[in-house]
Protein backbone atom coordinates (compact mmCIF):
# COMPACT_ATOMS: atom_id res chain seq x y z
CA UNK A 1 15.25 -13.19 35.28
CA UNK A 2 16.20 -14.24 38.76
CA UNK A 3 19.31 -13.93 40.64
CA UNK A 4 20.43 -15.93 43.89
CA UNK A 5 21.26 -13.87 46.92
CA UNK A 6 22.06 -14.41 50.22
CA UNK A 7 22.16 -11.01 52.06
CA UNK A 8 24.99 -12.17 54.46
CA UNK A 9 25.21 -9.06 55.94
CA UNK A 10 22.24 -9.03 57.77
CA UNK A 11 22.95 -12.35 59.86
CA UNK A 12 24.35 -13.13 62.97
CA UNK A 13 27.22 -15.15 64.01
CA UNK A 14 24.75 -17.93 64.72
CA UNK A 15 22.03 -17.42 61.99
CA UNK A 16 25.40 -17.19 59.28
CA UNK A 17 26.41 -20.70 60.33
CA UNK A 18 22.65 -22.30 60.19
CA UNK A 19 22.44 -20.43 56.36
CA UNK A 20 25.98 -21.93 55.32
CA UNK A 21 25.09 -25.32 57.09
CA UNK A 22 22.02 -25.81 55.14
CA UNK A 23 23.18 -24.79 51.98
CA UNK A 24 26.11 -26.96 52.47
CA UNK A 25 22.42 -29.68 52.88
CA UNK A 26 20.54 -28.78 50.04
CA UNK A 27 23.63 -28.46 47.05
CA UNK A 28 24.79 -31.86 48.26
CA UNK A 29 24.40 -34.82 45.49
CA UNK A 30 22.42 -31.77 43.60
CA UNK A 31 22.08 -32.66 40.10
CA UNK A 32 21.84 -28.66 39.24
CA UNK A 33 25.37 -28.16 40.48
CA UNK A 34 27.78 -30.62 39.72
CA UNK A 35 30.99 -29.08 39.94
CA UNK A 36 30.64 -26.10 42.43
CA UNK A 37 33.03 -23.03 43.08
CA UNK A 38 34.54 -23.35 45.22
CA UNK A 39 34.74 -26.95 45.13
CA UNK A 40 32.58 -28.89 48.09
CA UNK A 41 35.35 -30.12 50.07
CA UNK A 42 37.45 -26.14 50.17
CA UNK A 43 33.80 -24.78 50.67
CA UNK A 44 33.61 -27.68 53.70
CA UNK A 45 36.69 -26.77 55.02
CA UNK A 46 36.09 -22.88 55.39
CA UNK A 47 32.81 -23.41 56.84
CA UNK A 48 33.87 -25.70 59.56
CA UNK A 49 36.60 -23.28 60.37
CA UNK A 50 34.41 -20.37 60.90
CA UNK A 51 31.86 -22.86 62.85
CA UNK A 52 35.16 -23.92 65.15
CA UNK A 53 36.60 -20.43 65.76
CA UNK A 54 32.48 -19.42 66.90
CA UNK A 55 32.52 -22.12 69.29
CA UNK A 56 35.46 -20.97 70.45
CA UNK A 57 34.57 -17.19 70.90
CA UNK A 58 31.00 -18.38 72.25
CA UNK A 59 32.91 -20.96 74.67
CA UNK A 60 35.44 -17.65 76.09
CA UNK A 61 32.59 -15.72 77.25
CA UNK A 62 31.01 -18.56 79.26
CA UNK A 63 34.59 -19.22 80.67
CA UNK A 64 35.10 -15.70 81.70
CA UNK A 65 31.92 -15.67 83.22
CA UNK A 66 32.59 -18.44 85.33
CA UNK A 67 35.74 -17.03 86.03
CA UNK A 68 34.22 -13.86 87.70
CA UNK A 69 31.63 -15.74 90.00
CA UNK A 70 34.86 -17.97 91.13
CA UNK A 71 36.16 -14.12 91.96
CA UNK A 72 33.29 -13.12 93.15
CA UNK A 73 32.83 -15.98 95.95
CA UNK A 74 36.23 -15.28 96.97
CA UNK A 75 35.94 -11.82 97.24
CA UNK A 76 33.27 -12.84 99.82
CA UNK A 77 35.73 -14.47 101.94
CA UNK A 78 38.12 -11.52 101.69
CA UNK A 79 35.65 -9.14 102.88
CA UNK A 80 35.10 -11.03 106.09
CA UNK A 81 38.49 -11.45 106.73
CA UNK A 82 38.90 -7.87 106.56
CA UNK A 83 35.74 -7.15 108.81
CA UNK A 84 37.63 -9.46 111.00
CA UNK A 85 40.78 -7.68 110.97
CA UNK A 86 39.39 -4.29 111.49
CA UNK A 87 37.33 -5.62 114.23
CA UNK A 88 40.68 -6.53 115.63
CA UNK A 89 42.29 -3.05 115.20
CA UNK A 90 39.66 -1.41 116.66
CA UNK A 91 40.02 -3.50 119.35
CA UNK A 92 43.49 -3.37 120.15
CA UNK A 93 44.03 0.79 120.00
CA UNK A 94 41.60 3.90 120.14
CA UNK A 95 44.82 5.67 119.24
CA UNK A 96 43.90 7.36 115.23
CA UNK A 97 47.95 7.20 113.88
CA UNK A 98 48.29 3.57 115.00
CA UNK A 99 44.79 2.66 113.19
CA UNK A 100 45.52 4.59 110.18
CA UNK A 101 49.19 2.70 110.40
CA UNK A 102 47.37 -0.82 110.30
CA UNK A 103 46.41 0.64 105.98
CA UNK A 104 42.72 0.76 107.12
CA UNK A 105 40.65 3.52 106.87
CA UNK A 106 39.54 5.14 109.43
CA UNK A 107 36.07 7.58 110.92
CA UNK A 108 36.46 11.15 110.63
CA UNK A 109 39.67 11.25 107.78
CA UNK A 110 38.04 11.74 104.55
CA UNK A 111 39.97 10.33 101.24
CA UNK A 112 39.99 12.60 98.20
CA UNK A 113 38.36 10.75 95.38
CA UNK A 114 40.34 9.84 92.38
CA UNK A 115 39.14 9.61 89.20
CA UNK A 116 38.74 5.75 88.07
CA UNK A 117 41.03 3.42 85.97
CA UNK A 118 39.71 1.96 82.91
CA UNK A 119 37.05 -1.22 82.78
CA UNK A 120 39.01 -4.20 82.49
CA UNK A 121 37.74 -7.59 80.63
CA UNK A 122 35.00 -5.45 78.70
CA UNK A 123 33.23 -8.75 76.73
CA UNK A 124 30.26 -9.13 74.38
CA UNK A 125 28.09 -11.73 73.48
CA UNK A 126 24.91 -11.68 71.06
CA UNK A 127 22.05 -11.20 73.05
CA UNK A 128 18.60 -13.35 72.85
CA UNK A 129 16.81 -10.94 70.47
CA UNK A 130 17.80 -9.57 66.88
CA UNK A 131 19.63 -7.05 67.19
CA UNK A 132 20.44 -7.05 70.95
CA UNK A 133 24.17 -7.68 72.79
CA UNK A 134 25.29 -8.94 76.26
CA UNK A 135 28.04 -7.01 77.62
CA UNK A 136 29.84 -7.63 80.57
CA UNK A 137 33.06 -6.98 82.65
CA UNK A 138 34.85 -6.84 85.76
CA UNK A 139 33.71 -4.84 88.45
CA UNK A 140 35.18 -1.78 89.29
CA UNK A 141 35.91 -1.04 92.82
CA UNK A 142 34.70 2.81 93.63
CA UNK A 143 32.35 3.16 90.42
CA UNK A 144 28.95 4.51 91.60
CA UNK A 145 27.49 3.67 87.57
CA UNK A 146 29.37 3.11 84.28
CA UNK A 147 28.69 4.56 81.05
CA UNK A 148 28.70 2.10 77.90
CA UNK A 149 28.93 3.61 74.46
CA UNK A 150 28.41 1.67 71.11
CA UNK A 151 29.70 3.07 68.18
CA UNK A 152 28.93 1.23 64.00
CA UNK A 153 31.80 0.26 61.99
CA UNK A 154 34.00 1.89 61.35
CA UNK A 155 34.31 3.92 64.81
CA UNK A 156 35.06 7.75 64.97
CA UNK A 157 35.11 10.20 67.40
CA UNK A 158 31.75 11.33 66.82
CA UNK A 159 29.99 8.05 66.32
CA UNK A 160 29.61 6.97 70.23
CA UNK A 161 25.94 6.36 71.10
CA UNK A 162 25.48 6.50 75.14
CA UNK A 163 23.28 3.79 76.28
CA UNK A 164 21.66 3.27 79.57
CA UNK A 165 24.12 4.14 82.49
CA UNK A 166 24.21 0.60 85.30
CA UNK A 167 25.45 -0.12 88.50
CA UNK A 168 26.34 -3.67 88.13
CA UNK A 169 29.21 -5.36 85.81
CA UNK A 170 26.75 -6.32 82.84
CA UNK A 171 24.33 -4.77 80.62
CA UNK A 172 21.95 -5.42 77.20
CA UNK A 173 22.17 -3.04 74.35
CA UNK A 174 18.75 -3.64 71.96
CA UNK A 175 17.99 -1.96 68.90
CA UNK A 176 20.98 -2.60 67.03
CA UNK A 177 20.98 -3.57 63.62
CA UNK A 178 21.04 -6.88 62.76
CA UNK A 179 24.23 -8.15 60.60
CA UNK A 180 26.11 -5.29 61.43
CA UNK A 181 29.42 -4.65 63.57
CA UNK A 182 29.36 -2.84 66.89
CA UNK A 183 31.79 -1.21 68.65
CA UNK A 184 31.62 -1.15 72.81
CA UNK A 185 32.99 0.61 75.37
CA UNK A 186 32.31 1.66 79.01
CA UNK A 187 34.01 3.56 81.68
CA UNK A 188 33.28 4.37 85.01
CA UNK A 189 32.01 7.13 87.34
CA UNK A 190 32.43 8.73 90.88
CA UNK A 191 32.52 11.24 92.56
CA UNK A 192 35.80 12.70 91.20
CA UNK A 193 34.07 12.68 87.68
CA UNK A 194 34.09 10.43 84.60
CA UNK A 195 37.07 7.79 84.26
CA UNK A 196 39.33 6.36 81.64
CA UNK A 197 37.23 4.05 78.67
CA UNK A 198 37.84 0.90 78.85
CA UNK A 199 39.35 -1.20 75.23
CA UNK A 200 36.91 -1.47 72.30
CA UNK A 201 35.41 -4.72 71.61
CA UNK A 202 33.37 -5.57 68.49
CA UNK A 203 30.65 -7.83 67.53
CA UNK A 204 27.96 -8.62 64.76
CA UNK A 205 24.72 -7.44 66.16
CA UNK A 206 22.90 -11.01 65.84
């Protein structure tokens, strides 16, 4: 004897909508199933929900991304301005108070480093590959690498796996398992030491 399954668990975001969308194909007009539970038009209805709301999450990622290379260029800009301005500076005094007055740094006063405030914007996409995730953030001013942690569901104290420290503001995490939820996190480093984590952010491993 047979039984129908569908082993849910083990599919992504994107892979769970193709599976409901072609089931949604194949028990249309089928003679086998005439009255379904839950009936085709509520079944409809929560499927195109879910497929809305994954849009939506997909669509929020690509926004934020484009959101950071708008930051990004302008940060550019700010840069030279501030080259600029310390250009000036140095041209108008030698004198070390009235340089360190202008909120500049300046040669020869060292700054004690701080340890670092938490990641901000920590997102996560599914990655290209089974079982692989995209995450990304905003860059953090003074971080010579951050740390990124995963953790299954549910998370613990003790469940934090450390993956591959980086030095920019994105990173891939493979070997996950497929159909399962993650848990991220990621903090960075200097030279004051480790900094504060960043808020968790889950995902199904596609």
């Amino acid at each position: 004897m047979s039984k129908a399954k569908i082993n849910i668990k083990k599919k992504g975001d994107l892979q769970l909508r193709t599976y409901s969308a072609n089931h949604i194909v194949q028990m249309k007009d089928n003679a086998s199933y005439v009255t379904p539970d839950p009936t085709t038009l509520d079944y409809q209805v929560v499927h195109d929900e879910y497929s809305t709301a994954l849009d939506d999450s997909l669509a929020a990622g690509k926004i934020h991304m484009a959101k950071i290379a708008i930051k990004d260029a302008k940060r550019v800009l700010l840069e030279g301005s501030m080259t600029d301005r310390c250009a000036y500076v140095n041209l108008k005094t030698k004198d070390k108070a009235k340089q360190l007055s202008s909120g500049l740094d300046v040669t020869g006063v060292r700054t004690k480093a701080t340890l670092l405030p938490a990641v901000q914007n920590l997102c996560v996409n599914p990655g290209d590959n089974a079982g692989s995730l995209n995450y990304h953030w905003m860059p953090l001013a003074g971080a010579r690498t951050i740390q990124l942690e995963t953790s299954p569901d549910p998370m613990t104290p003790t469940g934090w796996t450390r993956q591959k420290s980086v030095t920019k503001s994105k990173s891939t995490v493979p070997g996950l398992l497929s159909g399962s939820r993650v848990w991220g996190r990621a903090r960075g480093v200097n030279s004051a030491g480790e900094g504060a984590w960043s808020d968790p952010v889950s995902i199904i491993a596609p």
